[in-house]
C-alpha atoms as a PDB file:
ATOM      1  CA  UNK A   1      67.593 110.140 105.545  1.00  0.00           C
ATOM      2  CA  UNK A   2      65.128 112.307 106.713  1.00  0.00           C
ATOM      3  CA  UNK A   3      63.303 111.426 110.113  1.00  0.00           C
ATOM      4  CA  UNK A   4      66.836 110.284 111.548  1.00  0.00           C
ATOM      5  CA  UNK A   5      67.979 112.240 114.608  1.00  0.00           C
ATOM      6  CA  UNK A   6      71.788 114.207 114.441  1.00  0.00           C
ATOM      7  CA  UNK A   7      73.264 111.355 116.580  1.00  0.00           C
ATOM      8  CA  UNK A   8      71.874 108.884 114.441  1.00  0.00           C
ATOM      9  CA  UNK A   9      73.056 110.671 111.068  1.00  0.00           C
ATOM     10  CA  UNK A  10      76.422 110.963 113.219  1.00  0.00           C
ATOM     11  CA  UNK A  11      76.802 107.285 113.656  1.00  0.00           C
ATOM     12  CA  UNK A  12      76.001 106.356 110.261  1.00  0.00           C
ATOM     13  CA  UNK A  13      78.801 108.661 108.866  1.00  0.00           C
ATOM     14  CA  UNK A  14      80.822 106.927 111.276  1.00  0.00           C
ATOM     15  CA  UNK A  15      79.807 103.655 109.789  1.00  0.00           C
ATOM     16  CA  UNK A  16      81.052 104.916 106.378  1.00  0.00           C
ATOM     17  CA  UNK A  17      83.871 105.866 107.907  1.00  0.00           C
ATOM     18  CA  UNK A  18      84.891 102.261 108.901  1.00  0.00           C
ATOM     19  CA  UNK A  19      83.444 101.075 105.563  1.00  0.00           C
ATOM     20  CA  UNK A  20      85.864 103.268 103.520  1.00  0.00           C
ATOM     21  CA  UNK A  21      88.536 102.332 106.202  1.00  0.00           C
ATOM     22  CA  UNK A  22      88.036  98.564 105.249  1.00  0.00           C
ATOM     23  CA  UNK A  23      87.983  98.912 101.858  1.00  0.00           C
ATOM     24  CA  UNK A  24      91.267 101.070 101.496  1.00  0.00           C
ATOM     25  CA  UNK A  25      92.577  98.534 103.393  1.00  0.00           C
ATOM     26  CA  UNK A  26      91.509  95.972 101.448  1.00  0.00           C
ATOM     27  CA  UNK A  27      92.609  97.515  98.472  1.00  0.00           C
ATOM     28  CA  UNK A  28      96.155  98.278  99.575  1.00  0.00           C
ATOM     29  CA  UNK A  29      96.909  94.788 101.276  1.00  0.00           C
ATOM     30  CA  UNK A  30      95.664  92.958  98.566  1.00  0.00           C
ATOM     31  CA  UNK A  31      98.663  94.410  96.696  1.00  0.00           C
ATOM     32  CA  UNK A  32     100.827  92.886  98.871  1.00  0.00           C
ATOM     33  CA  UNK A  33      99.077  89.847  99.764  1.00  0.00           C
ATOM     34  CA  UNK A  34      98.691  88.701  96.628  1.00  0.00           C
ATOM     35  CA  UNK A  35     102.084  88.398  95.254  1.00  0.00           C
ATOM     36  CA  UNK A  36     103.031  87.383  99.101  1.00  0.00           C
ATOM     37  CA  UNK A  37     100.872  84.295  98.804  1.00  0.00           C
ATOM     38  CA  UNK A  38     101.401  83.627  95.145  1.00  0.00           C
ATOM     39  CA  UNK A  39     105.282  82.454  96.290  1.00  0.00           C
ATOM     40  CA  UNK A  40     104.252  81.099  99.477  1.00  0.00           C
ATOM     41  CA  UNK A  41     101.602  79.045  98.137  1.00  0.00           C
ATOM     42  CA  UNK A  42      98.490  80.417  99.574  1.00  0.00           C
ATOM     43  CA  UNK A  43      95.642  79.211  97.674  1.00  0.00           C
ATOM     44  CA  UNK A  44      92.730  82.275  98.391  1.00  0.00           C
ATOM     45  CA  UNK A  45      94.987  84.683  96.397  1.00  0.00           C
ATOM     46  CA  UNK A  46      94.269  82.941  93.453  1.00  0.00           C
ATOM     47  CA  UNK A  47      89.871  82.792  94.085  1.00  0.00           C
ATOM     48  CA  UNK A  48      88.698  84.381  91.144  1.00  0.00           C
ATOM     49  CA  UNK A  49      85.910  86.112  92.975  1.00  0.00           C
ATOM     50  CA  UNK A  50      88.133  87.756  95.490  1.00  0.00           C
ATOM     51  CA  UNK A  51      90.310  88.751  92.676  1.00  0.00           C
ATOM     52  CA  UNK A  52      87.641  89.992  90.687  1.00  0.00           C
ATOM     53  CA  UNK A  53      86.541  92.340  93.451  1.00  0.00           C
ATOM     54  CA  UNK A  54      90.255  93.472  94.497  1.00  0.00           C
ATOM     55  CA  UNK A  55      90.007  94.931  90.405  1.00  0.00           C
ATOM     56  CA  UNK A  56      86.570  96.307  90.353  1.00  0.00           C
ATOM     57  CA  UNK A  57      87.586  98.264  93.558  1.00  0.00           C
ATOM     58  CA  UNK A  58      90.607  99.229  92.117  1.00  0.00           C
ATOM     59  CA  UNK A  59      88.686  99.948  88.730  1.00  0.00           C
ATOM     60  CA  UNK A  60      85.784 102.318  90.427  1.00  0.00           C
ATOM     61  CA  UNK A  61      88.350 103.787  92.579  1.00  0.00           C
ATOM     62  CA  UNK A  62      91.052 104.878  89.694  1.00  0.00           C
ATOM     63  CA  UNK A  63      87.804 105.532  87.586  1.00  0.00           C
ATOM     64  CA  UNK A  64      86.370 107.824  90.111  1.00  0.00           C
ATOM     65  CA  UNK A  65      89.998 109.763  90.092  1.00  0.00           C
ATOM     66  CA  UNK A  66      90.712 110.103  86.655  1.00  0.00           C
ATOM     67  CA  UNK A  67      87.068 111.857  86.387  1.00  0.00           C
ATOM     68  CA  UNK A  68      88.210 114.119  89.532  1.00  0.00           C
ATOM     69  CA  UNK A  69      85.102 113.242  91.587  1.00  0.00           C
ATOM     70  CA  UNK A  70      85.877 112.207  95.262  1.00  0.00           C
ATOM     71  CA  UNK A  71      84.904 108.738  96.521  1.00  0.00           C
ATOM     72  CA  UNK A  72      81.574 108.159  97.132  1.00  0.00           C
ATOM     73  CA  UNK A  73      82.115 107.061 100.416  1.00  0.00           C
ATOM     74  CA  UNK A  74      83.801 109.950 101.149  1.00  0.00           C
ATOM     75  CA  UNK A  75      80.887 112.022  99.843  1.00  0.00           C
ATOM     76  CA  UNK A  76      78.202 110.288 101.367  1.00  0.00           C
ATOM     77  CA  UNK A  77      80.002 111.034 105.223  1.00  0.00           C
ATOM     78  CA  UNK A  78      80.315 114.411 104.713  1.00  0.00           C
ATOM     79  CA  UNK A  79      77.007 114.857 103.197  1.00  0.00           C
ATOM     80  CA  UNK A  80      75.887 112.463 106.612  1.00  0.00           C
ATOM     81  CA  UNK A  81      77.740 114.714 108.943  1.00  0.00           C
ATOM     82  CA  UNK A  82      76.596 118.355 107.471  1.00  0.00           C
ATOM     83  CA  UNK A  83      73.099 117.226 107.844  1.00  0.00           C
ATOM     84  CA  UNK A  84      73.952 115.742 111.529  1.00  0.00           C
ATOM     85  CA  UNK A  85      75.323 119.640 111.865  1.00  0.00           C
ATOM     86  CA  UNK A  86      79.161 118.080 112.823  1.00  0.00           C
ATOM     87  CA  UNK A  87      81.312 120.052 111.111  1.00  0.00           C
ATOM     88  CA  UNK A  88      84.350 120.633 113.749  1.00  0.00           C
ATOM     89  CA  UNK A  89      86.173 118.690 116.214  1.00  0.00           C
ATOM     90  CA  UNK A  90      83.360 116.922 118.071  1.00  0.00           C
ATOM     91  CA  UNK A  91      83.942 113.425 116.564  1.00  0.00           C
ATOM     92  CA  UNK A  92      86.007 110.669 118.809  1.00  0.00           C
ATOM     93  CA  UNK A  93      89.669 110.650 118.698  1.00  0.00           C
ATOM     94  CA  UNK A  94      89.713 107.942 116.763  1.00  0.00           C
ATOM     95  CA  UNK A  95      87.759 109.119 114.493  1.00  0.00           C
ATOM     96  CA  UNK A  96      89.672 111.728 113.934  1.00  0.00           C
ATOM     97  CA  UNK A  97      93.078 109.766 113.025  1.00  0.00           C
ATOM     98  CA  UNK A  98      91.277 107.380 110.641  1.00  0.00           C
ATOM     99  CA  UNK A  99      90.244 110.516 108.904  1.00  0.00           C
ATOM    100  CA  UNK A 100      93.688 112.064 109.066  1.00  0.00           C
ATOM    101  CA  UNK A 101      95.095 108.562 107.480  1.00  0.00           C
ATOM    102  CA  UNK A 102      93.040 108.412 104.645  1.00  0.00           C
ATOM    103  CA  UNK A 103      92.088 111.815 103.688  1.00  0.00           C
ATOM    104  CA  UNK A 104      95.398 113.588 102.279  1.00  0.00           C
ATOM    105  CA  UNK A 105      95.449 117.423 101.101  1.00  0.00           C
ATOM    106  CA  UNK A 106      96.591 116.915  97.615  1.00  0.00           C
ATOM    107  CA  UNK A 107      95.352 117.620  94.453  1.00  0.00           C
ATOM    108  CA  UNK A 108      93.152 115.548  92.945  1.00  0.00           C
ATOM    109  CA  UNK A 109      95.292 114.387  90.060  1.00  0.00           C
ATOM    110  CA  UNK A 110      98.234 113.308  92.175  1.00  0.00           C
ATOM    111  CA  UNK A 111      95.248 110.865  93.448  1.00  0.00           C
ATOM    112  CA  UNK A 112      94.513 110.094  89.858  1.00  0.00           C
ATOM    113  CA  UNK A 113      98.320 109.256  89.067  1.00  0.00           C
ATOM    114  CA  UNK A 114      98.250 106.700  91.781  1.00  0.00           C
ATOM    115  CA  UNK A 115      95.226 105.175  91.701  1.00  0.00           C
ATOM    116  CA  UNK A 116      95.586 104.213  87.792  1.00  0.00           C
ATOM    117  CA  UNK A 117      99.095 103.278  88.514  1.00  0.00           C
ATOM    118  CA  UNK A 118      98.263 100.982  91.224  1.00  0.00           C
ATOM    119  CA  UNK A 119      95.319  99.758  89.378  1.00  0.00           C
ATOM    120  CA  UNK A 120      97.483  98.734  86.567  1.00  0.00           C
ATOM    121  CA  UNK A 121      99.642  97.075  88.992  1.00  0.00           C
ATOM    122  CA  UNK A 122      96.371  95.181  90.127  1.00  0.00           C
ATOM    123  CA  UNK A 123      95.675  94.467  86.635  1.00  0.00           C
ATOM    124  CA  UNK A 124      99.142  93.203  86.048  1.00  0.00           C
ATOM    125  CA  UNK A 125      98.909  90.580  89.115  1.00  0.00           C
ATOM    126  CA  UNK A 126      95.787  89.026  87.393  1.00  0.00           C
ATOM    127  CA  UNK A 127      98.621  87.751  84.649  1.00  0.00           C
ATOM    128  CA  UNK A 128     100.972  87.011  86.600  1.00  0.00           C
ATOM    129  CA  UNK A 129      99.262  85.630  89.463  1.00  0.00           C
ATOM    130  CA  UNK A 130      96.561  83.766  87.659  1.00  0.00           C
ATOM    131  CA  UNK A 131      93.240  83.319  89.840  1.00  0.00           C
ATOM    132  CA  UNK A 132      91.808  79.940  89.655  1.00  0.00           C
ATOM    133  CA  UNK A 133      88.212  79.183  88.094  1.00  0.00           C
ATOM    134  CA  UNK A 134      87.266  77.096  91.177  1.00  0.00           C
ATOM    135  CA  UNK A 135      88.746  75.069  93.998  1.00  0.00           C
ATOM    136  CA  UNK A 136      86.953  71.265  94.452  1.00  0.00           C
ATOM    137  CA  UNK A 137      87.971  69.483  97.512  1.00  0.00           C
ATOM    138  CA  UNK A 138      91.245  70.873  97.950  1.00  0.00           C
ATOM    139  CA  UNK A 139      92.646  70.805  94.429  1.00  0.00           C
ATOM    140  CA  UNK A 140      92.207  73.681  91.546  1.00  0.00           C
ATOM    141  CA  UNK A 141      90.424  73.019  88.645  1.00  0.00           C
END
């Protein structure tokens, strides 16, 4: 990182910041899309790829919670934004709420609690909503 200019550091953080954004949120709707489209007959719920990486970000997430170490992501902004010296209430509005939505002040163990729970739950939905090994014009195989 080093030769990159404050502003630049500060828009990469804020690239991380919409990365983590997007995967939260495709961790969380998965949840619901997947039993959602499992009775209505959607057919990408059960693409074993997608499923596969709905777990493994469940897995490194609940993983990363039980061992009480913060996301990545999450570490890898604020490490961007100390060394782009924005520590306060410079950033965007926006900005600002999409940090307020995902970062809570709780303990790191209620985290932990969750995440595993809801990673079971994820684990759960592979039985019961079995992904498919492929799709060929149209009809699983």
């Amino acid at each position: 990182m080093n030769g990159l200019t404050p502003a630049q550091l500060s828009l990469l953080a804020g690239a991380v910041l919409l990365l983590h954004l997007g995967v939260i949120l495709f961790n969380v709707l998965g949840l619901a899309v997947i039993p959602l489209g499992a009775w209505r007959g959607w057919r990408f719920v059960r693409i074993r790829w997608w499923r596969m990486l709905h777990l493994l970000c469940w897995g490194v997430v609940a993983v990363q919670a039980v061992f009480g170490r913060a996301c990545f992501l999450t570490l890898w902004q604020s490490e961007l934004l100390n060394r782009a010296g924005e520590r306060g209430s410079a950033a965007p509005l926006i900005e600002r709420w999409v940090n307020t939505v995902i970062y809570w002040p709780l303990p790191i163990w209620v985290f932990a609690l969750l995440y595993v729970a809801l990673g079971l739950g994820v684990l759960a939905l592979w039985w019961l909503v079995p992904p498919r090994r492929s799709f060929r014009y149209g009809v699983p195989s």
